[in-house]
Protein backbone atom coordinates (compact mmCIF):
# COMPACT_ATOMS: atom_id res chain seq x y z
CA UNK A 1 0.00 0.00 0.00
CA UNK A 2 1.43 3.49 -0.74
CA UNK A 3 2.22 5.79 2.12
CA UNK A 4 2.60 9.28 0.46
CA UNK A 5 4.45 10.17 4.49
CA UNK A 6 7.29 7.95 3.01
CA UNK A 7 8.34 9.90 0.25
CA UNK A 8 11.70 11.56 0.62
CA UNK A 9 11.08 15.32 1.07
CA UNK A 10 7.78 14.79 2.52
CA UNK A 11 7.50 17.82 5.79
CA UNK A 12 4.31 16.23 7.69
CA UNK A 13 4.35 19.84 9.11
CA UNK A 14 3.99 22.10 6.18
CA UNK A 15 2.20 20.06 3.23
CA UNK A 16 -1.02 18.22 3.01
CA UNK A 17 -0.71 14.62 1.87
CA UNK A 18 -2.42 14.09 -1.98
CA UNK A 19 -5.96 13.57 -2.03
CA UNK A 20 -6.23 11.16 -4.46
CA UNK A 21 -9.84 9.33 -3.44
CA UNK A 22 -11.89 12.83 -4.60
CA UNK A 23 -14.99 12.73 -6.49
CA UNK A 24 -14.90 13.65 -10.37
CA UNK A 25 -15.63 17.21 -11.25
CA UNK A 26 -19.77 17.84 -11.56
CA UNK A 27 -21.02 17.08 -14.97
CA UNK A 28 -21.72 20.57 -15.75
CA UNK A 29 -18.45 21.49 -16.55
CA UNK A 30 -17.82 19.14 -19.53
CA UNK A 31 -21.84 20.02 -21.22
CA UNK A 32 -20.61 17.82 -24.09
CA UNK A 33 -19.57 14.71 -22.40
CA UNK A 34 -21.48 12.48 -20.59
CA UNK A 35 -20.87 10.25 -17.42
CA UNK A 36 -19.97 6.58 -18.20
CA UNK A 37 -23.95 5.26 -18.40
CA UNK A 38 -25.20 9.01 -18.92
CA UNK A 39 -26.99 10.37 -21.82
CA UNK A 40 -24.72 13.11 -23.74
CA UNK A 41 -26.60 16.53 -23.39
CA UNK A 42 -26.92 18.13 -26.60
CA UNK A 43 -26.70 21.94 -26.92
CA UNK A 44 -29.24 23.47 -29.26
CA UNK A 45 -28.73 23.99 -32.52
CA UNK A 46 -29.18 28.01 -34.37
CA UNK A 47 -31.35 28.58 -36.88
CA UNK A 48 -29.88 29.78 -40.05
CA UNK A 49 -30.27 33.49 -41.09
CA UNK A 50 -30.20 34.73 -37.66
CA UNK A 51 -27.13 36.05 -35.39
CA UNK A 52 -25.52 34.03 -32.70
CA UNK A 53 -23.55 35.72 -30.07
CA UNK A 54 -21.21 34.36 -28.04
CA UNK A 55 -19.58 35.90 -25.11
CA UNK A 56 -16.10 34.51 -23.88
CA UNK A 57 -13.77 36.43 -21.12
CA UNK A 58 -15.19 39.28 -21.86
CA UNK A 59 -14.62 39.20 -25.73
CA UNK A 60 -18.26 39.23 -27.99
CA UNK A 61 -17.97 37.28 -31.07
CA UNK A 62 -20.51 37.67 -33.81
CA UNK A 63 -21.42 34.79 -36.03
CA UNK A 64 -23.59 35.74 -38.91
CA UNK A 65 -24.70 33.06 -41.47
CA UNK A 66 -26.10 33.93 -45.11
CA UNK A 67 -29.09 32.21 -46.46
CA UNK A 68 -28.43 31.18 -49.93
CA UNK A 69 -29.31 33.40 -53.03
CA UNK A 70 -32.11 32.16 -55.01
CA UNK A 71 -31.66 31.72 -58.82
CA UNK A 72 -34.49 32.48 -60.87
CA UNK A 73 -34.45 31.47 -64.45
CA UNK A 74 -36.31 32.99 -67.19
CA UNK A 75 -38.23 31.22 -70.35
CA UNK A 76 -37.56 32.84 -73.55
CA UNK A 77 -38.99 35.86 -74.49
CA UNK A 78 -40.65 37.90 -77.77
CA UNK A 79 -38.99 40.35 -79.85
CA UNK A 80 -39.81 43.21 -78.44
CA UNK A 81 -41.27 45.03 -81.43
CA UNK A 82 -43.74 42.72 -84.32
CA UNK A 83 -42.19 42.12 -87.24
CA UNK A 84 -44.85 44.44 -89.20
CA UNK A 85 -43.41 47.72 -86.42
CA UNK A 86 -41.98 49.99 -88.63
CA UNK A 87 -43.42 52.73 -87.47
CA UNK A 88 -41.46 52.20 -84.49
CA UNK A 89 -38.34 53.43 -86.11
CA UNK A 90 -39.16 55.09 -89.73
CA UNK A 91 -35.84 56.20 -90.44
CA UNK A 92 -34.03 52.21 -90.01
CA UNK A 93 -37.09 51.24 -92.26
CA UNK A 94 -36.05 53.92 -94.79
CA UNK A 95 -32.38 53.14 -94.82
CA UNK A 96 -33.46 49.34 -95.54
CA UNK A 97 -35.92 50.29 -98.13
CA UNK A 98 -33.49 52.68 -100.40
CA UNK A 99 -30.19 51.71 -99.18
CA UNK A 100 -30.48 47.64 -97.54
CA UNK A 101 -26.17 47.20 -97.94
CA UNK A 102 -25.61 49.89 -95.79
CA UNK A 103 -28.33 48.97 -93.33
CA UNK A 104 -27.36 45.64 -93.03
CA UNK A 105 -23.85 46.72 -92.62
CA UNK A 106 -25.20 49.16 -90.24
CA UNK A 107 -27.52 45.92 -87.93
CA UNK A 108 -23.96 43.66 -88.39
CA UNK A 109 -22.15 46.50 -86.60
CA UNK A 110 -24.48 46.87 -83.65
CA UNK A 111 -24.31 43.31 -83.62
CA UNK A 112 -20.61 43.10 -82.84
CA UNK A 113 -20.23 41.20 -86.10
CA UNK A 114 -18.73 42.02 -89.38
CA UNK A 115 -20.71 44.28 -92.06
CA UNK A 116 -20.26 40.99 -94.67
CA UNK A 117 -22.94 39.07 -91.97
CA UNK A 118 -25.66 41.12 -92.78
CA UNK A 119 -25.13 41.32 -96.37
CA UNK A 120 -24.22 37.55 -97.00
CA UNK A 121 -25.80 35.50 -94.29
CA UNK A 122 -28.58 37.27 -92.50
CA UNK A 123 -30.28 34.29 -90.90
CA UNK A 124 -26.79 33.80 -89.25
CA UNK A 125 -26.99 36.98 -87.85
CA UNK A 126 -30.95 36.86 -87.02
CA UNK A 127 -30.10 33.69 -84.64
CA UNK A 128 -27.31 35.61 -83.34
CA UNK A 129 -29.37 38.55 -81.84
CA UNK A 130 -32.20 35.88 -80.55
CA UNK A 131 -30.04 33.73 -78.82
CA UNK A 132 -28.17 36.48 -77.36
CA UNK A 133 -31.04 38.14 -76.33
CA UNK A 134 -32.80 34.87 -75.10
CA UNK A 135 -35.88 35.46 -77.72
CA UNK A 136 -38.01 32.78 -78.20
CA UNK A 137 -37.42 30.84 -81.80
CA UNK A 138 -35.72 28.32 -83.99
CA UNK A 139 -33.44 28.39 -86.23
CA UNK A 140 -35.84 27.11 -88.82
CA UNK A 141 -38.20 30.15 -87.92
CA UNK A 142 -35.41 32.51 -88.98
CA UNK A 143 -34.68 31.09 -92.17
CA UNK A 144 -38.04 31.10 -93.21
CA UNK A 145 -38.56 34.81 -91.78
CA UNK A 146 -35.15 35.97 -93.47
CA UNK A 147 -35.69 34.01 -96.77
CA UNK A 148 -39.56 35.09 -96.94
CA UNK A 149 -39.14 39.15 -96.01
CA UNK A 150 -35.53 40.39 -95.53
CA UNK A 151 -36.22 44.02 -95.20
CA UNK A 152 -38.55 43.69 -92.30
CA UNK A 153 -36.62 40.75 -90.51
CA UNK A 154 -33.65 43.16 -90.75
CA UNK A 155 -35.97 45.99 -89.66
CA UNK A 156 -36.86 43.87 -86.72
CA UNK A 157 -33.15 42.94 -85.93
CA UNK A 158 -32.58 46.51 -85.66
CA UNK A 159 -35.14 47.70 -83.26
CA UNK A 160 -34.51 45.26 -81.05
CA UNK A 161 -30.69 46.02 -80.84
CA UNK A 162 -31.96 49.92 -80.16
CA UNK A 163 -33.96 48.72 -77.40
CA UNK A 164 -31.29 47.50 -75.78
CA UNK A 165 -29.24 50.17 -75.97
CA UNK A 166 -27.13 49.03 -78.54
């Protein structure tokens, strides 16, 4: 059996001999762990979106969680002016009507394409502008639109790069 009186440097007078039979520390300083045959306690959980504070020694730490962003996808859309809207913009309708190279140089430009696009291959540039600017449509519908009435398809093609600011 161990006498801790018996160890060399031991002063019966001054020192207190090891307590070594003491009870564990109380449960609530280890809220995570459990006892041997205890249930673990669980700490609640935040919600997200909403602040947590916690407070240590005097120092406040603020943890603040983002809710994701929501995505919201579009379906195509129309052209924004008919293909019969002229009026909308008399003077590209002129330019087409008496002068068509220059105009369809003119819609290639705005385009970001090269003035040959409108002049050679206007379906090309038709499909261009309407998957670019997500418009509802085949590529079948602009051949037949381009092959059947140039001058208003590249009418069309035109006020819809002016509405957007092209």
């Amino acid at each position: 059996m161990y006498n801790p009186m018996s160890e060399p440097g031991y002063n019966n007078k001054t020192e207190a001999p090891p307590q070594y039979n003491q009870p564990p520390p109380p449960s609530s300083q280890y809220p995570n762990y459990g006892m041997p045959g205890q249930p673990m306690q669980q700490q609640p959980m935040p919600h997200p979106g909403f602040m947590q504070q916690q407070s240590t020694n005097n120092t406040t730490v603020v943890v603040q969680q983002q809710q994701p962003q929501q995505v919201v996808i579009q379906g195509p859309r129309n052209w924004s002016t008919d293909l019969c809207g002229c009026f909308e913009d008399c003077g590209g309708c002129l330019l087409e009507l008496f002068c068509p190279l220059i105009h369809s140089c003119v819609v290639s430009g705005k385009a970001g394409e090269c003035c040959c696009v409108g002049c050679l291959c206007p379906i090309a540039l038709r499909t261009k502008i309407r998957t670019r600017h997500n418009i509802a449509g085949s590529i079948v519908d602009d051949c037949c639109i381009v092959m059947c009435c140039r001058p208003l398809a590249m009418c069309q093609m035109d006020r819809e790069l002016n509405n957007h600011g092209i």
